[in-house]
C-alpha atoms as a PDB file:
ATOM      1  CA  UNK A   1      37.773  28.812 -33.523  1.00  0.00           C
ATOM      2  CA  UNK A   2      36.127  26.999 -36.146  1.00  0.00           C
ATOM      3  CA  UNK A   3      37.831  23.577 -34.781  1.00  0.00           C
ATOM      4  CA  UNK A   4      36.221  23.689 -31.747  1.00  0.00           C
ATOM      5  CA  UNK A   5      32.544  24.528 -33.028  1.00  0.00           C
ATOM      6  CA  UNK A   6      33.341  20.937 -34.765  1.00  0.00           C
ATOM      7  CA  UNK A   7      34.521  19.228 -31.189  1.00  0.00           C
ATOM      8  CA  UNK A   8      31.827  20.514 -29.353  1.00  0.00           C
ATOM      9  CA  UNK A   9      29.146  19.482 -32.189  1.00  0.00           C
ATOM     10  CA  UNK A  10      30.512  15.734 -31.966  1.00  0.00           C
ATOM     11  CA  UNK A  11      30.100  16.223 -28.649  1.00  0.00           C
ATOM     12  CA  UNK A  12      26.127  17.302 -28.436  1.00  0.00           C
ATOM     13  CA  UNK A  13      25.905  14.832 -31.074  1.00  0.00           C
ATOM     14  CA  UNK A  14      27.398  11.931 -29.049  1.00  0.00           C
ATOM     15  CA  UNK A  15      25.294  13.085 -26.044  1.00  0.00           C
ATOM     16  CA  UNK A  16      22.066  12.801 -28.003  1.00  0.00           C
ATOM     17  CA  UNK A  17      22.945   9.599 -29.158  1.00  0.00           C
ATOM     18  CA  UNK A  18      23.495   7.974 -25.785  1.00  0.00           C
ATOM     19  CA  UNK A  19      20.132   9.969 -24.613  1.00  0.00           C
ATOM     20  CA  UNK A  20      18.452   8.238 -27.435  1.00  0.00           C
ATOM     21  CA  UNK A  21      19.497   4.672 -26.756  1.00  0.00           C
ATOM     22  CA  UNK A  22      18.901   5.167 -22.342  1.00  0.00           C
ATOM     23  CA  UNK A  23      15.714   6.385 -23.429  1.00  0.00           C
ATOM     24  CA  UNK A  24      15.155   3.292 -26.077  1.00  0.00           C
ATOM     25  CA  UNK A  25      16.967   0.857 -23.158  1.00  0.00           C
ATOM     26  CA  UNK A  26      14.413   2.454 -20.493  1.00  0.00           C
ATOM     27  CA  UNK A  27      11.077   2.000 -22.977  1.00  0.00           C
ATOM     28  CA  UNK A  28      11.996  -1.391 -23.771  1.00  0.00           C
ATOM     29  CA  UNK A  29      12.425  -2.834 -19.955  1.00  0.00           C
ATOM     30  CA  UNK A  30       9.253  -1.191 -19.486  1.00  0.00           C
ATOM     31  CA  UNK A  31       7.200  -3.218 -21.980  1.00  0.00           C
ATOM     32  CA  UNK A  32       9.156  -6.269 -21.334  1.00  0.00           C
ATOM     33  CA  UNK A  33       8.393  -6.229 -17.511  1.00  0.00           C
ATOM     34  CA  UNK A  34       4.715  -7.096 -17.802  1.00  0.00           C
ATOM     35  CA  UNK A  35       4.984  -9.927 -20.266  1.00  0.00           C
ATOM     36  CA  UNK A  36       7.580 -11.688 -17.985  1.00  0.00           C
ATOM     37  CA  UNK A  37       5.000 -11.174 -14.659  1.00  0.00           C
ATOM     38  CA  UNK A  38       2.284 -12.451 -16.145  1.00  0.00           C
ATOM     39  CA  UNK A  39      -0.065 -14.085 -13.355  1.00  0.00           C
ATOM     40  CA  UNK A  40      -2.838 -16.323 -13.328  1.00  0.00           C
ATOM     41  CA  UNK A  41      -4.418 -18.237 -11.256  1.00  0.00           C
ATOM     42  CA  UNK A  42      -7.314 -21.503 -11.638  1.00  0.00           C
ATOM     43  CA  UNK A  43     -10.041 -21.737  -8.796  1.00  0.00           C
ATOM     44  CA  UNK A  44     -13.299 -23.400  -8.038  1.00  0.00           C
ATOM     45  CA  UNK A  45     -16.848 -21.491  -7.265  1.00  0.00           C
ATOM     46  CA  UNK A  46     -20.282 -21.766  -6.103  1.00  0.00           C
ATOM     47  CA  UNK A  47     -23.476 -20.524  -6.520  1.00  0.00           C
ATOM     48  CA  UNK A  48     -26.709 -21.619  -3.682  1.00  0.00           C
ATOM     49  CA  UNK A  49     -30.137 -22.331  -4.974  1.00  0.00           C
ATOM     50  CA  UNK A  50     -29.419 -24.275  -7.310  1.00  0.00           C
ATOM     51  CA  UNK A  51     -26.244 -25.271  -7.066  1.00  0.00           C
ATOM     52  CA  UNK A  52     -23.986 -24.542  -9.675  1.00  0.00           C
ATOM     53  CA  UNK A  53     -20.314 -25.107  -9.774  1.00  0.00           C
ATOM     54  CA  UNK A  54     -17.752 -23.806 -11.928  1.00  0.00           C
ATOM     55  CA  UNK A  55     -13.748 -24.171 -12.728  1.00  0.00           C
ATOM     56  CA  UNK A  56     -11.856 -21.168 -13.906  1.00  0.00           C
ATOM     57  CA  UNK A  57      -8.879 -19.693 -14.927  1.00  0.00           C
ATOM     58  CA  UNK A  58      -8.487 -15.754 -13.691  1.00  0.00           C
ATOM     59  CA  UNK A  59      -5.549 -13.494 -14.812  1.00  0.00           C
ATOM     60  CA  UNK A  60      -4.170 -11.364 -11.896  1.00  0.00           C
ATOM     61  CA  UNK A  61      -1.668  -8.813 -11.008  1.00  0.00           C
ATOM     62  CA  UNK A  62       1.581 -10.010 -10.453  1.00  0.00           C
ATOM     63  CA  UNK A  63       1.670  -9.035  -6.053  1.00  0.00           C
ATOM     64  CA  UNK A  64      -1.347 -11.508  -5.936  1.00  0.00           C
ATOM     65  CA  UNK A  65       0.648 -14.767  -7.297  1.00  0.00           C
ATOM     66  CA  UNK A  66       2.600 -14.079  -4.201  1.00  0.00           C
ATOM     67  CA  UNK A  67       0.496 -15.854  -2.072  1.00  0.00           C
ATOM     68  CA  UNK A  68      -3.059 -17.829  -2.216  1.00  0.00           C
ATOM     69  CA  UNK A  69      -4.299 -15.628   0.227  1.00  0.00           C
ATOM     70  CA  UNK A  70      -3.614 -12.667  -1.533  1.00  0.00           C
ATOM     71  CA  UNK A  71      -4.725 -14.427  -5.175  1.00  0.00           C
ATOM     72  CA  UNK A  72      -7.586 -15.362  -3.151  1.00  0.00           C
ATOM     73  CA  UNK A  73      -9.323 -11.941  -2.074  1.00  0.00           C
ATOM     74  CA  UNK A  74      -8.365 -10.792  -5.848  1.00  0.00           C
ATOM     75  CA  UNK A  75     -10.666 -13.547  -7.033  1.00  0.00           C
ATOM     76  CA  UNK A  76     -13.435 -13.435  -4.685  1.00  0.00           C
ATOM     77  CA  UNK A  77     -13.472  -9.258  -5.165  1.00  0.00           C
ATOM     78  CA  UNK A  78     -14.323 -10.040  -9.318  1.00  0.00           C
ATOM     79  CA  UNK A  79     -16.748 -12.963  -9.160  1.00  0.00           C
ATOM     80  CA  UNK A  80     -18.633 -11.948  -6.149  1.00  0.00           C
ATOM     81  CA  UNK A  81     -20.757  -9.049  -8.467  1.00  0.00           C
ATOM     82  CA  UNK A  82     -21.892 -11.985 -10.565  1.00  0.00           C
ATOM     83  CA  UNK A  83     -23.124 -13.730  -7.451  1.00  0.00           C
ATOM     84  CA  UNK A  84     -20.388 -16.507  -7.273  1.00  0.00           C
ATOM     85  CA  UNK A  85     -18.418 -17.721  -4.064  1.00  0.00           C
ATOM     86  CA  UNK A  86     -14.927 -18.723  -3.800  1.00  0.00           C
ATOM     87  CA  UNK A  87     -14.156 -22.059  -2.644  1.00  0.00           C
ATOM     88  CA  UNK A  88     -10.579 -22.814  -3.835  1.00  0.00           C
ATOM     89  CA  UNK A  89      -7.824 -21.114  -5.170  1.00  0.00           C
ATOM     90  CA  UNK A  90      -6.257 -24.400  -6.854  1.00  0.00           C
ATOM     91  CA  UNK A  91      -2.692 -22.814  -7.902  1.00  0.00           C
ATOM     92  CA  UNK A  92      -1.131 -19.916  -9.083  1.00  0.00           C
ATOM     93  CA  UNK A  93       0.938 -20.500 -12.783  1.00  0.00           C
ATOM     94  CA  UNK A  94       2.783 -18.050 -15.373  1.00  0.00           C
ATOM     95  CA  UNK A  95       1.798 -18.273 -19.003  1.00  0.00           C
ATOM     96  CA  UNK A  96       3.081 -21.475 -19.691  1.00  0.00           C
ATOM     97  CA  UNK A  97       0.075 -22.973 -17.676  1.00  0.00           C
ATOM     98  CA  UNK A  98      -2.469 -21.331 -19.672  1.00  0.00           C
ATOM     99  CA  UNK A  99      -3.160 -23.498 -23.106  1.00  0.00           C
ATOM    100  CA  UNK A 100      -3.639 -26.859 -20.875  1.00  0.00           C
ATOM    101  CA  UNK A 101      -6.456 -25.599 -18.281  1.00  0.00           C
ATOM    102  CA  UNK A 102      -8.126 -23.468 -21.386  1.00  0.00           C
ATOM    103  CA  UNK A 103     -10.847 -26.356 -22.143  1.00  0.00           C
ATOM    104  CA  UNK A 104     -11.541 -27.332 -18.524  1.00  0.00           C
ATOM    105  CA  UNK A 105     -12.293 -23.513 -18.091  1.00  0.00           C
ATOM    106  CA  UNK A 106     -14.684 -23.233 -20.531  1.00  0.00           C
ATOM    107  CA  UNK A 107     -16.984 -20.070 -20.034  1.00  0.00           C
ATOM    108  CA  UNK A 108     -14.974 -19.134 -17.385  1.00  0.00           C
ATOM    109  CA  UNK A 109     -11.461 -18.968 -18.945  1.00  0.00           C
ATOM    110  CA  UNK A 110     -10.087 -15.987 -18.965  1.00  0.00           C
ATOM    111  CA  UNK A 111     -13.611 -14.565 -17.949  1.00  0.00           C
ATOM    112  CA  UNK A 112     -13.038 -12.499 -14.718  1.00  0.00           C
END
């Protein structure tokens, strides 16, 4: 009797275990799923009376780097409360295009 209180311990034990690393396997693709989707996109706006242009560099969700359309209605949707219009949706780029459009940017890096 007292042998198989011992086998079926090892047994709830082993179960926990593999419970413990799913659940650690499951938590960990979850946080690394954003950092590897990581969308941006750089675009060009306008203002009327005066003129004013501008060059910036937008973060997005990762559906709307599937397309410029799509990055494109996600861009004009944020800037259009501060009165700015849309006029080009240059490219869409993962993090590695980030540092070398930062200065160009300016203000408007990272702003929307």
């Amino acid at each position: 009797m007292l042998l198989n209180i011992g086998v079926s311990g090892a047994i709830v034990g082993a179960m926990k275990r593999t419970l413990l690393l799913s659940l650690g396997l499951i938590i960990g693709l979850g946080t690394a799923g954003p950092a590897a989707a990581a969308c941006f996109a750089d675009y060009k706006a306008k203002k009327d009376k005066p003129l004013r242009l501008h060059y910036g560099v937008i973060e997005l969700p990762a559906a709307a780097c599937d397309s410029r359309k799509t990055a494109a209605a996600e861009i004009t949707k944020r800037i259009r409360g501060d009165g700015w219009k849309l006029l080009n949706v240059m490219s869409t780029f993962g993090n590695d295009g980030l540092a070398e459009r930062k200065e160009s940017a300016g203000a408007f890096y990272l702003r929307y």
